[in-house]
PDB file of N, CA and C in Angstrom:
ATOM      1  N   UNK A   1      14.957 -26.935  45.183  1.00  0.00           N
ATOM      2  CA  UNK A   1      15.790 -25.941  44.582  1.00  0.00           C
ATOM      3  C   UNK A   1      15.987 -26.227  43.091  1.00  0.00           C
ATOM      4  N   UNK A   2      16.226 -27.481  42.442  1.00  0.00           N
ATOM      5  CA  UNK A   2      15.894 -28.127  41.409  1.00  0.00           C
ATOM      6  C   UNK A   2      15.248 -27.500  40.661  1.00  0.00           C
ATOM      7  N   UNK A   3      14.130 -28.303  40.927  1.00  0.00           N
ATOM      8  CA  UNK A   3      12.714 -27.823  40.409  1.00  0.00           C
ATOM      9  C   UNK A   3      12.667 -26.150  40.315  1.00  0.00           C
ATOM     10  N   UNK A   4      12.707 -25.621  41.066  1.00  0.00           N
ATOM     11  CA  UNK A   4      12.289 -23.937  40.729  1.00  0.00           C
ATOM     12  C   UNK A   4      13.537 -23.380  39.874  1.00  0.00           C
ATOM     13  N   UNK A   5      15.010 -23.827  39.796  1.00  0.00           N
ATOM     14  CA  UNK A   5      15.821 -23.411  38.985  1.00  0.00           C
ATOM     15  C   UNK A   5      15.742 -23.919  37.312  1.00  0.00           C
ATOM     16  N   UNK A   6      14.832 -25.014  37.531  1.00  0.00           N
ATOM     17  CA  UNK A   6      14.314 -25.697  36.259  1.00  0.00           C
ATOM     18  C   UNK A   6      12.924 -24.855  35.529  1.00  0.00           C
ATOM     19  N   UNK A   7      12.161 -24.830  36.479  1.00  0.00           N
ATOM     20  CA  UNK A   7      11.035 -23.677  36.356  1.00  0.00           C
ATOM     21  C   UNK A   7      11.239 -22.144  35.875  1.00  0.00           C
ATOM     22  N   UNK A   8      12.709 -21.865  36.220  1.00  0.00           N
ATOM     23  CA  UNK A   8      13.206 -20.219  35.946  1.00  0.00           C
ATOM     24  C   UNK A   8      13.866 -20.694  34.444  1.00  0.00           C
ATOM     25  N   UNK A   9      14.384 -21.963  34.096  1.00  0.00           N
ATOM     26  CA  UNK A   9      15.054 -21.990  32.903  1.00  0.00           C
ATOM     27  C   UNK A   9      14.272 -21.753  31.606  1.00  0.00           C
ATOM     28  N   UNK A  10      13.430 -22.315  32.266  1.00  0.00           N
ATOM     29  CA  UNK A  10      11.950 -22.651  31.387  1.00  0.00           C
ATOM     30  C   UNK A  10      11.445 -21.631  31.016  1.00  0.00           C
ATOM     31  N   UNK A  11      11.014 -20.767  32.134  1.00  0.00           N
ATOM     32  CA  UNK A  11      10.374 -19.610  31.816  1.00  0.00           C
ATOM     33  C   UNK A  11      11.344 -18.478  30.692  1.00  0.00           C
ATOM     34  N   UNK A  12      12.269 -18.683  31.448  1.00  0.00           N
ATOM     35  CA  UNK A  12      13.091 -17.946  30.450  1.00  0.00           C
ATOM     36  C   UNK A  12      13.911 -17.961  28.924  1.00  0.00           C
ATOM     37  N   UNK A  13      13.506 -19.825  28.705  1.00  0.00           N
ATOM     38  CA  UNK A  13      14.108 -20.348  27.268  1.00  0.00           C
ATOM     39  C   UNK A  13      12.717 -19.898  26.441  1.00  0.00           C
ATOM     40  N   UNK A  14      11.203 -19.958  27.338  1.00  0.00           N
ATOM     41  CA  UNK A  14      10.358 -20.172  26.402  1.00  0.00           C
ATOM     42  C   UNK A  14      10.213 -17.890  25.988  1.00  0.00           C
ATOM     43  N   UNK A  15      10.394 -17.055  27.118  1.00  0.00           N
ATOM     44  CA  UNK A  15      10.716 -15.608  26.853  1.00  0.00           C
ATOM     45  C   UNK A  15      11.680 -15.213  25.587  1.00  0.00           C
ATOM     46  N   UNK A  16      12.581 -16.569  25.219  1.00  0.00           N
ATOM     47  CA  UNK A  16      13.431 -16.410  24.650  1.00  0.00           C
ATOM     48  C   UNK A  16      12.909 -16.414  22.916  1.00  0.00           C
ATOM     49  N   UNK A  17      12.457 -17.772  23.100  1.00  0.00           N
ATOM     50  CA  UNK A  17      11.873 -17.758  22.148  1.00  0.00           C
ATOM     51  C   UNK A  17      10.139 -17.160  21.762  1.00  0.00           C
ATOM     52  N   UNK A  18       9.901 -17.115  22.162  1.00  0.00           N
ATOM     53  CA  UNK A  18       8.842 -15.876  21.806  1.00  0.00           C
ATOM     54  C   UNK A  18       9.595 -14.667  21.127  1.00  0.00           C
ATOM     55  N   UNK A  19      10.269 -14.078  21.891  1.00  0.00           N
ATOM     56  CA  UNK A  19      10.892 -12.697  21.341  1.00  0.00           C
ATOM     57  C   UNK A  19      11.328 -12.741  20.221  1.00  0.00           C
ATOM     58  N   UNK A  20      12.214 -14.503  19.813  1.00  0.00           N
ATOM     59  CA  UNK A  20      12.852 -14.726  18.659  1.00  0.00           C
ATOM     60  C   UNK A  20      11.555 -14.749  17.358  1.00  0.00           C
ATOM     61  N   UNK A  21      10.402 -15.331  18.052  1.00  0.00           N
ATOM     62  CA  UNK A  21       9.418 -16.070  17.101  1.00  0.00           C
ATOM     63  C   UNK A  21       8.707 -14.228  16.708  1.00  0.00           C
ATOM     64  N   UNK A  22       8.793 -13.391  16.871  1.00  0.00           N
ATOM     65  CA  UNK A  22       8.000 -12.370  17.459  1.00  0.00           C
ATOM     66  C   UNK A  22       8.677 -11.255  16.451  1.00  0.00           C
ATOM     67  N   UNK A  23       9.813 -10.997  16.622  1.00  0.00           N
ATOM     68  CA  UNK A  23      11.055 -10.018  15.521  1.00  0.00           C
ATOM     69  C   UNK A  23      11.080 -10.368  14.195  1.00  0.00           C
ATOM     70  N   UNK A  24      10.832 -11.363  13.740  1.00  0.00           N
ATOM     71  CA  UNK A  24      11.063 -11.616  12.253  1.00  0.00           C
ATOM     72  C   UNK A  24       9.638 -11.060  11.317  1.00  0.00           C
ATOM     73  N   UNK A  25       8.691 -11.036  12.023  1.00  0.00           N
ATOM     74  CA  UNK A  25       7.011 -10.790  11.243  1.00  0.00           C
ATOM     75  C   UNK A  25       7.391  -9.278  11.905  1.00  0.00           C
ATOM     76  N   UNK A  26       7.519  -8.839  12.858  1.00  0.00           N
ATOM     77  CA  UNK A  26       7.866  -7.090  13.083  1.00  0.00           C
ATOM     78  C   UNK A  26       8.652  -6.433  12.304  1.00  0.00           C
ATOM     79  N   UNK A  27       9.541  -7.058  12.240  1.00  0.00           N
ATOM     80  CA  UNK A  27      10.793  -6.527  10.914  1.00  0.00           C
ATOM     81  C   UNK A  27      10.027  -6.601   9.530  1.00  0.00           C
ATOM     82  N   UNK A  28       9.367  -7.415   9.196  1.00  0.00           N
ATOM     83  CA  UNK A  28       8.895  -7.565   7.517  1.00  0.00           C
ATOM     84  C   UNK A  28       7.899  -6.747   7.320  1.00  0.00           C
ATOM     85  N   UNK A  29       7.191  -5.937   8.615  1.00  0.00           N
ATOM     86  CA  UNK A  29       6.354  -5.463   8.229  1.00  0.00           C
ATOM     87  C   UNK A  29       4.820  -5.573   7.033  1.00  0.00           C
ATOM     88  N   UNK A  30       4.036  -4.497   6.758  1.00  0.00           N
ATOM     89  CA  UNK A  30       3.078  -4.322   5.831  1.00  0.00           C
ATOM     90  C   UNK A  30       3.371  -3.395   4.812  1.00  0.00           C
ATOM     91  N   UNK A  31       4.363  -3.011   4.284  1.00  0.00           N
ATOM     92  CA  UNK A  31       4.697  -2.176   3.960  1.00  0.00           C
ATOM     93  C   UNK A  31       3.662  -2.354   2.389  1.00  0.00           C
ATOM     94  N   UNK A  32       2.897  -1.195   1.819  1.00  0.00           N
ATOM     95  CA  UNK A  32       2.416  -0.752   1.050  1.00  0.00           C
ATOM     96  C   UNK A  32       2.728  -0.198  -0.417  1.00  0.00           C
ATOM     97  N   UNK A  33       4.418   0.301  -0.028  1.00  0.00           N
ATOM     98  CA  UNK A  33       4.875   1.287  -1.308  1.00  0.00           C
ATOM     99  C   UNK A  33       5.347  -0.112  -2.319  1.00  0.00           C
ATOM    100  N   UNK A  34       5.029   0.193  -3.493  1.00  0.00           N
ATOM    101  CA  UNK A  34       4.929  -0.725  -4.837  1.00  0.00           C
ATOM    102  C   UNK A  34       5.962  -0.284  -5.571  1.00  0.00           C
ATOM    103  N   UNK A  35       7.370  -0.453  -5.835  1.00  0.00           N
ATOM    104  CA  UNK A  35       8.289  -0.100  -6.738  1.00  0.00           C
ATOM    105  C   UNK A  35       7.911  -0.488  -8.132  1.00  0.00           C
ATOM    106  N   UNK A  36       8.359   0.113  -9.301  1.00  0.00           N
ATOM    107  CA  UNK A  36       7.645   0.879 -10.662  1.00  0.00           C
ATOM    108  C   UNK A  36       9.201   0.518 -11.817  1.00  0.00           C
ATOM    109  N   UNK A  37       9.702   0.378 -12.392  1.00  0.00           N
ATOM    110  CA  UNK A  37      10.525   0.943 -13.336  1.00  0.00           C
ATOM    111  C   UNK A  37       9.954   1.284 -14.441  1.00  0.00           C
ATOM    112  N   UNK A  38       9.029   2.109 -14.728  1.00  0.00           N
ATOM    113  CA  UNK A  38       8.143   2.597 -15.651  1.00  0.00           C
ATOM    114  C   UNK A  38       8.184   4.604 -15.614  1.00  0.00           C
ATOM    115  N   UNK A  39       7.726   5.211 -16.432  1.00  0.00           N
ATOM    116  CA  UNK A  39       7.805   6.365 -16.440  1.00  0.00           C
ATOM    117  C   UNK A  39       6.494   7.120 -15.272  1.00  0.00           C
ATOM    118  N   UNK A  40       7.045   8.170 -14.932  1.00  0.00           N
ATOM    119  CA  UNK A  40       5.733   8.600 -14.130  1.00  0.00           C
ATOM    120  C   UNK A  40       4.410   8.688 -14.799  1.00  0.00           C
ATOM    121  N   UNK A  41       4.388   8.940 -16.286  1.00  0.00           N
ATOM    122  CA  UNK A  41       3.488   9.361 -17.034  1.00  0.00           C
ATOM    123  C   UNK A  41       2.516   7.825 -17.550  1.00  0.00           C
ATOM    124  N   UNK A  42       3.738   7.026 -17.730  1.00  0.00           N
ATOM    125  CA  UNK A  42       2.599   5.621 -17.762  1.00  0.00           C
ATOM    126  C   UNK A  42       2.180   5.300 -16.569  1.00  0.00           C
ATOM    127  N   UNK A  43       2.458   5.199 -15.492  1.00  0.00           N
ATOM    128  CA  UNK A  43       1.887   4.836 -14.079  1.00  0.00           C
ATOM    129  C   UNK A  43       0.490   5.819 -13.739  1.00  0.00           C
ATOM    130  N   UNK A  44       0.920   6.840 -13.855  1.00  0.00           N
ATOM    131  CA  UNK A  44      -0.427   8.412 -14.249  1.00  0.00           C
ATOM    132  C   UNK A  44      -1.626   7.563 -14.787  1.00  0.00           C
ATOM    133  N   UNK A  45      -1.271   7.435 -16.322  1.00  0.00           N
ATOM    134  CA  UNK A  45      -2.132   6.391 -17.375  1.00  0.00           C
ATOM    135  C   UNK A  45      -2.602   5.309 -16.578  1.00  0.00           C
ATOM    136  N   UNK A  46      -2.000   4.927 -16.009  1.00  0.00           N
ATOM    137  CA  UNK A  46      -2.544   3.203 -15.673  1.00  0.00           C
ATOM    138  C   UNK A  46      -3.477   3.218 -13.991  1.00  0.00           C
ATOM    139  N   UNK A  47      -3.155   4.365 -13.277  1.00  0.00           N
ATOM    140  CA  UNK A  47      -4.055   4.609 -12.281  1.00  0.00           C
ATOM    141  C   UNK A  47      -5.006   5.003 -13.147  1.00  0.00           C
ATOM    142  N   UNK A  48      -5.318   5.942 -13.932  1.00  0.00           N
ATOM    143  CA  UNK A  48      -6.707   6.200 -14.694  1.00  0.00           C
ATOM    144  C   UNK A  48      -7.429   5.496 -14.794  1.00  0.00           C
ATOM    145  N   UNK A  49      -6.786   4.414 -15.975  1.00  0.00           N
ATOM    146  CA  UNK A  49      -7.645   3.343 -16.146  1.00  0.00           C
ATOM    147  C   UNK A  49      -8.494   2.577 -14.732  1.00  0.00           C
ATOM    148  N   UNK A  50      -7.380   1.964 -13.976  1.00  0.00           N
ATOM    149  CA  UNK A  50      -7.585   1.438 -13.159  1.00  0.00           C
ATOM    150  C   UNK A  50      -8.586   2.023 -11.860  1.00  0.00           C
ATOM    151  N   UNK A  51      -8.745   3.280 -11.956  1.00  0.00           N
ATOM    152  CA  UNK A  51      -9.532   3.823 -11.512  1.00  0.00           C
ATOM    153  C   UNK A  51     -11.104   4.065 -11.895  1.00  0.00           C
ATOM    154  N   UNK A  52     -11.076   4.387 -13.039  1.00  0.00           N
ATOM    155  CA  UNK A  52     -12.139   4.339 -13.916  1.00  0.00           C
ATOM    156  C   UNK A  52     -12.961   2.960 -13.884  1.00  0.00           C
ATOM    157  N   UNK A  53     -12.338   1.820 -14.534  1.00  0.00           N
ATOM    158  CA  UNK A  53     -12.536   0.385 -14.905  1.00  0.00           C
ATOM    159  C   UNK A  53     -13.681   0.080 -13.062  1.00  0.00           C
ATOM    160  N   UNK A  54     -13.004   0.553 -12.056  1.00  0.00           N
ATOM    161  CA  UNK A  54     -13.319   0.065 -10.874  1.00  0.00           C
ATOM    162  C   UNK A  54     -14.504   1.266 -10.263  1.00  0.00           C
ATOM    163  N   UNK A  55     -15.075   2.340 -11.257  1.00  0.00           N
ATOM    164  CA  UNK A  55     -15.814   3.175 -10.688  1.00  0.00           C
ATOM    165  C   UNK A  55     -15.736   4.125 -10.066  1.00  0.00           C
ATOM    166  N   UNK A  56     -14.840   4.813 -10.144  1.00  0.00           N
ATOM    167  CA  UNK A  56     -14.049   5.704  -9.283  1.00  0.00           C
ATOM    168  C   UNK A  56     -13.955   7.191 -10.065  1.00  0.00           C
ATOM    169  N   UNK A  57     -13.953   8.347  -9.668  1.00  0.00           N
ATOM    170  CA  UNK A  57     -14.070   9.517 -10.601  1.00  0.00           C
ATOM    171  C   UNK A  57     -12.406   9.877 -10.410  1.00  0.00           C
ATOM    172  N   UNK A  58     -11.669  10.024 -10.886  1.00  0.00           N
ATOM    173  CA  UNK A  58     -10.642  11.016 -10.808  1.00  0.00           C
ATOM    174  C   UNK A  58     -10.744  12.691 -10.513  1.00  0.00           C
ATOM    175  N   UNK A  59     -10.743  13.493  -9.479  1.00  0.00           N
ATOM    176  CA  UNK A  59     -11.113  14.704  -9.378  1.00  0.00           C
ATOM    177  C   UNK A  59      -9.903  15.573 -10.100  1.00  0.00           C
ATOM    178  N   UNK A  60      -8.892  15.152  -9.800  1.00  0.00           N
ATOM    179  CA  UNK A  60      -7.489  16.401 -10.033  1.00  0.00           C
ATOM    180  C   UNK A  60      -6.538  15.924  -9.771  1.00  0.00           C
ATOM    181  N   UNK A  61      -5.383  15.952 -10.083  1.00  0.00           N
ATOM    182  CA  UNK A  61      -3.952  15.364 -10.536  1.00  0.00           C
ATOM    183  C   UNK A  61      -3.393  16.594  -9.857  1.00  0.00           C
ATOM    184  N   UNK A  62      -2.690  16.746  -8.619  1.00  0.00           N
ATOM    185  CA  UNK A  62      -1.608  17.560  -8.661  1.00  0.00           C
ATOM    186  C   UNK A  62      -0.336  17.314  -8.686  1.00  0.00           C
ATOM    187  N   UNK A  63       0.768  18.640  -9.324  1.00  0.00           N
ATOM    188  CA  UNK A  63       2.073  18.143  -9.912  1.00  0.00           C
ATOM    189  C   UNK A  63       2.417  18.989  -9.223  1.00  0.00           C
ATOM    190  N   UNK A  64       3.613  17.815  -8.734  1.00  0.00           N
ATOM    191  CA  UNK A  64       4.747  18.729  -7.860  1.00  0.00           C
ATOM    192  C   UNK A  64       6.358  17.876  -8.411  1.00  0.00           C
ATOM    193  N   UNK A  65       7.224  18.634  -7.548  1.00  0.00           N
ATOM    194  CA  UNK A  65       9.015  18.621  -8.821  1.00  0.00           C
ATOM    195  C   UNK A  65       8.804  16.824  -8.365  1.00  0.00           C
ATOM    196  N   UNK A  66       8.308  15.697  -7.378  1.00  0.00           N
ATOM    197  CA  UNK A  66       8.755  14.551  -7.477  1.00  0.00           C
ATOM    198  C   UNK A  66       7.531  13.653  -7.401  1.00  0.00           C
ATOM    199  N   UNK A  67       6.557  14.359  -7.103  1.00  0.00           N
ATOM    200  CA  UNK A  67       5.498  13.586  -6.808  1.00  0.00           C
ATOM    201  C   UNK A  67       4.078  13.721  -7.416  1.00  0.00           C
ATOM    202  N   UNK A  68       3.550  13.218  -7.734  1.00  0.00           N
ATOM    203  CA  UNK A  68       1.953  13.053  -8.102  1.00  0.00           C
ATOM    204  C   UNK A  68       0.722  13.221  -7.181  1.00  0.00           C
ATOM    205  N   UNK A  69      -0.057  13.855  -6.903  1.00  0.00           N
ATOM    206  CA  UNK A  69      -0.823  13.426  -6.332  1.00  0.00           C
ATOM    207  C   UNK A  69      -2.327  13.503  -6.717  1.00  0.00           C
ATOM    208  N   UNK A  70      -2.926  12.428  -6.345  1.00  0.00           N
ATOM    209  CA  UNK A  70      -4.697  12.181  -7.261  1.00  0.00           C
ATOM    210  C   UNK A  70      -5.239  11.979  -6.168  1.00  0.00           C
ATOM    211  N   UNK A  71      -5.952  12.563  -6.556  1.00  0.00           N
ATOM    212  CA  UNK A  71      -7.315  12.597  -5.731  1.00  0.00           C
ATOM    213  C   UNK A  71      -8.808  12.057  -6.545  1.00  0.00           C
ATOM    214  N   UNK A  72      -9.238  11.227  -6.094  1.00  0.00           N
ATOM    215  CA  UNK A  72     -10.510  10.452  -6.626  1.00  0.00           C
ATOM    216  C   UNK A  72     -11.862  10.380  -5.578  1.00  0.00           C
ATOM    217  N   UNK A  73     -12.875   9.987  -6.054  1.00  0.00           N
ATOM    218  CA  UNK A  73     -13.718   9.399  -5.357  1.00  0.00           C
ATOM    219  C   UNK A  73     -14.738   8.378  -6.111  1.00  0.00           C
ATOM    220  N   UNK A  74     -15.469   7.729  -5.021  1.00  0.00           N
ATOM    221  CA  UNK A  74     -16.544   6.612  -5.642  1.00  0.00           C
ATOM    222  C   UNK A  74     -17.711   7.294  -6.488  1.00  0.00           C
ATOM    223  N   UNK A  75     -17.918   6.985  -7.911  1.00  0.00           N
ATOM    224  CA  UNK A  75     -18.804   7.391  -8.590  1.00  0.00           C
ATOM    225  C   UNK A  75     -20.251   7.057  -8.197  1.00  0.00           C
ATOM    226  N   UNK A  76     -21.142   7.893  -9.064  1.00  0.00           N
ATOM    227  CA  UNK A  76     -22.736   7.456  -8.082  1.00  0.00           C
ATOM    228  C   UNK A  76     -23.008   6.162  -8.703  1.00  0.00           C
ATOM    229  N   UNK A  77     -22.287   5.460  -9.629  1.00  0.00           N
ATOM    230  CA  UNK A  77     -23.127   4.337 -10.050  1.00  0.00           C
ATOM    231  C   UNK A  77     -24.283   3.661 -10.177  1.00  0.00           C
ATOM    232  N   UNK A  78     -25.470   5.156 -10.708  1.00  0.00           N
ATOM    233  CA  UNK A  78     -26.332   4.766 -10.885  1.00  0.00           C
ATOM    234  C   UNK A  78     -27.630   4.832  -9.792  1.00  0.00           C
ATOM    235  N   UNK A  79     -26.942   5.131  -8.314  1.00  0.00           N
ATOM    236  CA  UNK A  79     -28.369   4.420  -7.708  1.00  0.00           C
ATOM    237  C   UNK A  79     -28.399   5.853  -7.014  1.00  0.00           C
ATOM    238  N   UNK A  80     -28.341   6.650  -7.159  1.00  0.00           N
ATOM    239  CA  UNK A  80     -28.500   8.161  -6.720  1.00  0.00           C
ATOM    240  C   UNK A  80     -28.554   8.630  -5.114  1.00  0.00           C
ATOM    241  N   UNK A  81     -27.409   8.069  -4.820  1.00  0.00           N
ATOM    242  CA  UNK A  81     -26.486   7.992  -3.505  1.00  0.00           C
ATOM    243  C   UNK A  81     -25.601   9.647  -3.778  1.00  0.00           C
ATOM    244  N   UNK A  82     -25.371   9.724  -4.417  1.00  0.00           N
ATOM    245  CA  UNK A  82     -24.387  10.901  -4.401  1.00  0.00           C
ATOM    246  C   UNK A  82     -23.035  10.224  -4.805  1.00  0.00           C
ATOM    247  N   UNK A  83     -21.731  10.772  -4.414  1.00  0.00           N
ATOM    248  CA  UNK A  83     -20.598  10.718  -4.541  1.00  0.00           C
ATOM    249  C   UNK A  83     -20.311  10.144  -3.449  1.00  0.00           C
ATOM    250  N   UNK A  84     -18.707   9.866  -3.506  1.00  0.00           N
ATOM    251  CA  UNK A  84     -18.163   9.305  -2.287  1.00  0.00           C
ATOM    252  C   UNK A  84     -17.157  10.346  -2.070  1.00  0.00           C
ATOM    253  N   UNK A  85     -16.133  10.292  -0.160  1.00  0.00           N
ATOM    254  CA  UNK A  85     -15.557  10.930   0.095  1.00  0.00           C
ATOM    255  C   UNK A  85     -14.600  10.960  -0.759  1.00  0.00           C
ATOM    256  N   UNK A  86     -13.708  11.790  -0.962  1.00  0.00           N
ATOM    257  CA  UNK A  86     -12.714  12.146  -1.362  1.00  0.00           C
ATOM    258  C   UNK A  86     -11.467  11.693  -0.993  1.00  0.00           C
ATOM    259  N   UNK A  87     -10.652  10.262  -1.533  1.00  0.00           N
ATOM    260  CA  UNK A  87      -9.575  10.155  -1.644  1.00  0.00           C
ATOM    261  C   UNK A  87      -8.361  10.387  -2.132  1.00  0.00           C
ATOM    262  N   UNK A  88      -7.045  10.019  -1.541  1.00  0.00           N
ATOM    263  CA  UNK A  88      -5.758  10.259  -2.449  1.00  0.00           C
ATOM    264  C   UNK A  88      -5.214   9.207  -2.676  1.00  0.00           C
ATOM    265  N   UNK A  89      -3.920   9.527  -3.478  1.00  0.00           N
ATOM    266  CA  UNK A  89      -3.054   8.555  -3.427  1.00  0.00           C
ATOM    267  C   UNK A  89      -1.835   9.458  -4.071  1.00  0.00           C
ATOM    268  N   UNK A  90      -0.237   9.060  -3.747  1.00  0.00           N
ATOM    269  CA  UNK A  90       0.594   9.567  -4.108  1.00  0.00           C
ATOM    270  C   UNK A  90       1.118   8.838  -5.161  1.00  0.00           C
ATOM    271  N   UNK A  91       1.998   9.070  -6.158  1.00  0.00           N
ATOM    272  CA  UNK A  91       2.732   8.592  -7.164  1.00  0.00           C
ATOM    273  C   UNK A  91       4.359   9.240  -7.455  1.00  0.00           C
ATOM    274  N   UNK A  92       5.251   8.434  -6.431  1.00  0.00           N
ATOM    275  CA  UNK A  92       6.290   9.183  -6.340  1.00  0.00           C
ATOM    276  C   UNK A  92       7.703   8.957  -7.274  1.00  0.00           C
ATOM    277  N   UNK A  93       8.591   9.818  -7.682  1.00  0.00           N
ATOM    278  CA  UNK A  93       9.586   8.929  -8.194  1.00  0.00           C
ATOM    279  C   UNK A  93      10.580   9.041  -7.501  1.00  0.00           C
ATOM    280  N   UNK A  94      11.713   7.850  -7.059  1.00  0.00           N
ATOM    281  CA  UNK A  94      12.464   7.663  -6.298  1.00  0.00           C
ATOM    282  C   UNK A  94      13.960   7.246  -6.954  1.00  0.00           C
ATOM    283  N   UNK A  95      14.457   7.236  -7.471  1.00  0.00           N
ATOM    284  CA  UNK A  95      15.777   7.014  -8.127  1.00  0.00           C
ATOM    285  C   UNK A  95      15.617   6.284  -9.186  1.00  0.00           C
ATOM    286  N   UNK A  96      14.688   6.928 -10.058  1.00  0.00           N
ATOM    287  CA  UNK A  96      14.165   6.550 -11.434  1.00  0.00           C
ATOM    288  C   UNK A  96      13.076   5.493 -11.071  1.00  0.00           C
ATOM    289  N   UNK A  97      12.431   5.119 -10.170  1.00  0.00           N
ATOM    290  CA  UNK A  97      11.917   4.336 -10.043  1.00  0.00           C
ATOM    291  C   UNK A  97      10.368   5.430  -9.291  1.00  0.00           C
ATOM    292  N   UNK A  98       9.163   4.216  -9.979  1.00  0.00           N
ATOM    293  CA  UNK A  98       8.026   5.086  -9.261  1.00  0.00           C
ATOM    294  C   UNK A  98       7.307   4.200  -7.806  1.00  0.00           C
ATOM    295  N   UNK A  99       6.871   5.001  -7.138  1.00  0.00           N
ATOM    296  CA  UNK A  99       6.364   4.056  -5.865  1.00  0.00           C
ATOM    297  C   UNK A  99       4.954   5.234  -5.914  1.00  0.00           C
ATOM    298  N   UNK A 100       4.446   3.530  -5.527  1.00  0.00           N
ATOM    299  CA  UNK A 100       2.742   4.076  -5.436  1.00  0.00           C
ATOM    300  C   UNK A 100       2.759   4.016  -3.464  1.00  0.00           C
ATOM    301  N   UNK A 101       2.160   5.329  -2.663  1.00  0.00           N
ATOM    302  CA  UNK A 101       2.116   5.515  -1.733  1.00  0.00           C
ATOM    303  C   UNK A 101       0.576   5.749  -1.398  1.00  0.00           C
ATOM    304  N   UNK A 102       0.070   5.292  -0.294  1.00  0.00           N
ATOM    305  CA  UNK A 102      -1.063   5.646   0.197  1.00  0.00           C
ATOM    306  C   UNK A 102      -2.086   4.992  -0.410  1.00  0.00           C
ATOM    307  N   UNK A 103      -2.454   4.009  -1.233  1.00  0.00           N
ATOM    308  CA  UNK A 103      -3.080   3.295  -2.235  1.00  0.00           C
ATOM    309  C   UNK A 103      -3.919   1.985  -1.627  1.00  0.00           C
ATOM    310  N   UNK A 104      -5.164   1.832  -1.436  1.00  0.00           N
ATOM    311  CA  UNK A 104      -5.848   0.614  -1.030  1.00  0.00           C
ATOM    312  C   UNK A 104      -5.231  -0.488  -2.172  1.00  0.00           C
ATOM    313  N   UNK A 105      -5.482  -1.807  -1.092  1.00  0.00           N
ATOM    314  CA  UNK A 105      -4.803  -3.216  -1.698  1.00  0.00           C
ATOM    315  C   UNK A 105      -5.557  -3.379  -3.013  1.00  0.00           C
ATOM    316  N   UNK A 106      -6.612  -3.355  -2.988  1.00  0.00           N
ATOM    317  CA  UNK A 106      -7.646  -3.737  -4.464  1.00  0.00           C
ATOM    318  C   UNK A 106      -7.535  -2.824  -5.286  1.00  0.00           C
ATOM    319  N   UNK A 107      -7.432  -1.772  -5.425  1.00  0.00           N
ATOM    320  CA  UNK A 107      -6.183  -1.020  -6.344  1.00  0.00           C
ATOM    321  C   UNK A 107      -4.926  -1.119  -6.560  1.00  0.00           C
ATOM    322  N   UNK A 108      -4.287  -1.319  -5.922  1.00  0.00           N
ATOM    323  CA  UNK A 108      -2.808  -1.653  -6.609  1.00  0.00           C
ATOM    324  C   UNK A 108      -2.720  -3.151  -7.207  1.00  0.00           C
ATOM    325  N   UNK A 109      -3.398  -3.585  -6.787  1.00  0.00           N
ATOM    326  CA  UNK A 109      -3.406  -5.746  -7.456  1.00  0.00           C
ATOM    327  C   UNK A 109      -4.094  -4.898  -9.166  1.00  0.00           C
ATOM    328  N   UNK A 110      -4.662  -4.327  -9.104  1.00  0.00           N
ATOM    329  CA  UNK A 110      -5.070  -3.596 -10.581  1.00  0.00           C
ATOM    330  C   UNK A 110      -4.369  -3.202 -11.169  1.00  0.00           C
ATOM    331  N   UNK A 111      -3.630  -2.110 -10.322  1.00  0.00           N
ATOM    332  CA  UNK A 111      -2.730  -0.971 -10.824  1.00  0.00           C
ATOM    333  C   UNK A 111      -0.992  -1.919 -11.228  1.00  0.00           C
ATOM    334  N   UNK A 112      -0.673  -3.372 -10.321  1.00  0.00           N
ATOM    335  CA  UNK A 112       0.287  -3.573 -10.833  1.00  0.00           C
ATOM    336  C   UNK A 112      -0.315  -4.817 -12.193  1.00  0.00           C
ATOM    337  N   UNK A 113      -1.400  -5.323 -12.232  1.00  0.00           N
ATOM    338  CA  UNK A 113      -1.597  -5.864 -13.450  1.00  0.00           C
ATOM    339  C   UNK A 113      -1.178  -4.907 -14.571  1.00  0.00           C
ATOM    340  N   UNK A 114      -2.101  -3.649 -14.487  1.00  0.00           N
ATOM    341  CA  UNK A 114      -2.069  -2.815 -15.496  1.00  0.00           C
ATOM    342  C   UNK A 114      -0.416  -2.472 -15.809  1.00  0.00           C
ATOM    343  N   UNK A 115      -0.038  -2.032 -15.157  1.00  0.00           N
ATOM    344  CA  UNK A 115       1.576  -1.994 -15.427  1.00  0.00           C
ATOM    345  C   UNK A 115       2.314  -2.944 -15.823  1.00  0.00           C
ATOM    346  N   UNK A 116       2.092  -4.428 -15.918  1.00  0.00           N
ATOM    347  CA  UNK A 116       2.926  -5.381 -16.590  1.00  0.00           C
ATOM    348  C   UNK A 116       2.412  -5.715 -17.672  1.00  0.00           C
ATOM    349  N   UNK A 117       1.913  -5.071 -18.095  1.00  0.00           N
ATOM    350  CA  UNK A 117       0.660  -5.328 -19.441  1.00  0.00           C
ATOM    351  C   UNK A 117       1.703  -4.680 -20.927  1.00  0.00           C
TER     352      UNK A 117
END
């Protein structure tokens, strides 16, 4: 009786901690959006660049009352592949502050160099 009430403690200290070990990396998430205290219009500027610099065409900028949105794709660079699909990315402002939404990692490590520059 021991033994199996020792066996249920067990099972259930180690349930315990799992769940504990398990909530803290769920809570922190991956979260993506990049806070800005810069103007929408330099962040605009600095995706350009950063777009350009990395090969990328800019197709069209649309403006709306809070948000940005660009649309790009991969340039032919030469080897007469064509174009690439057509991506976005948002550029939002949030209580004076801009957040880059929807944005691959190797662009924004660009896009926030370019901005502390």
């Amino acid at each position: 009786m021991r033994a199996l009430r020792r066996a249920g403690t067990a099972l259930a200290l180690a349930l315990a901690t799992l769940a504990v070990s398990t909530a803290p990396a769920h809570a922190q998430g991956r979260g993506k959006a990049k806070h800005y205290a810069v103007s929408s219009d330099r962040a605009l500027n600095a995706t350009r660049v950063v777009l350009e610099r990395q090969g990328f065409e800019v197709v069209r900028v649309v403006h709306s009352s809070d948000a940005q949105v660009v649309y790009y794709r991969a340039g032919n660079k030469g080897k007469g592949r064509g174009k690439g699909p057509m991506e976005r990315m948002v550029i939002r402002t949030v209580e004076r502050r801009v957040v880059f939404e929807e944005v691959p990692d190797r662009l924004l490590v660009d896009i926030d160099l370019q901005l502390k520059l």
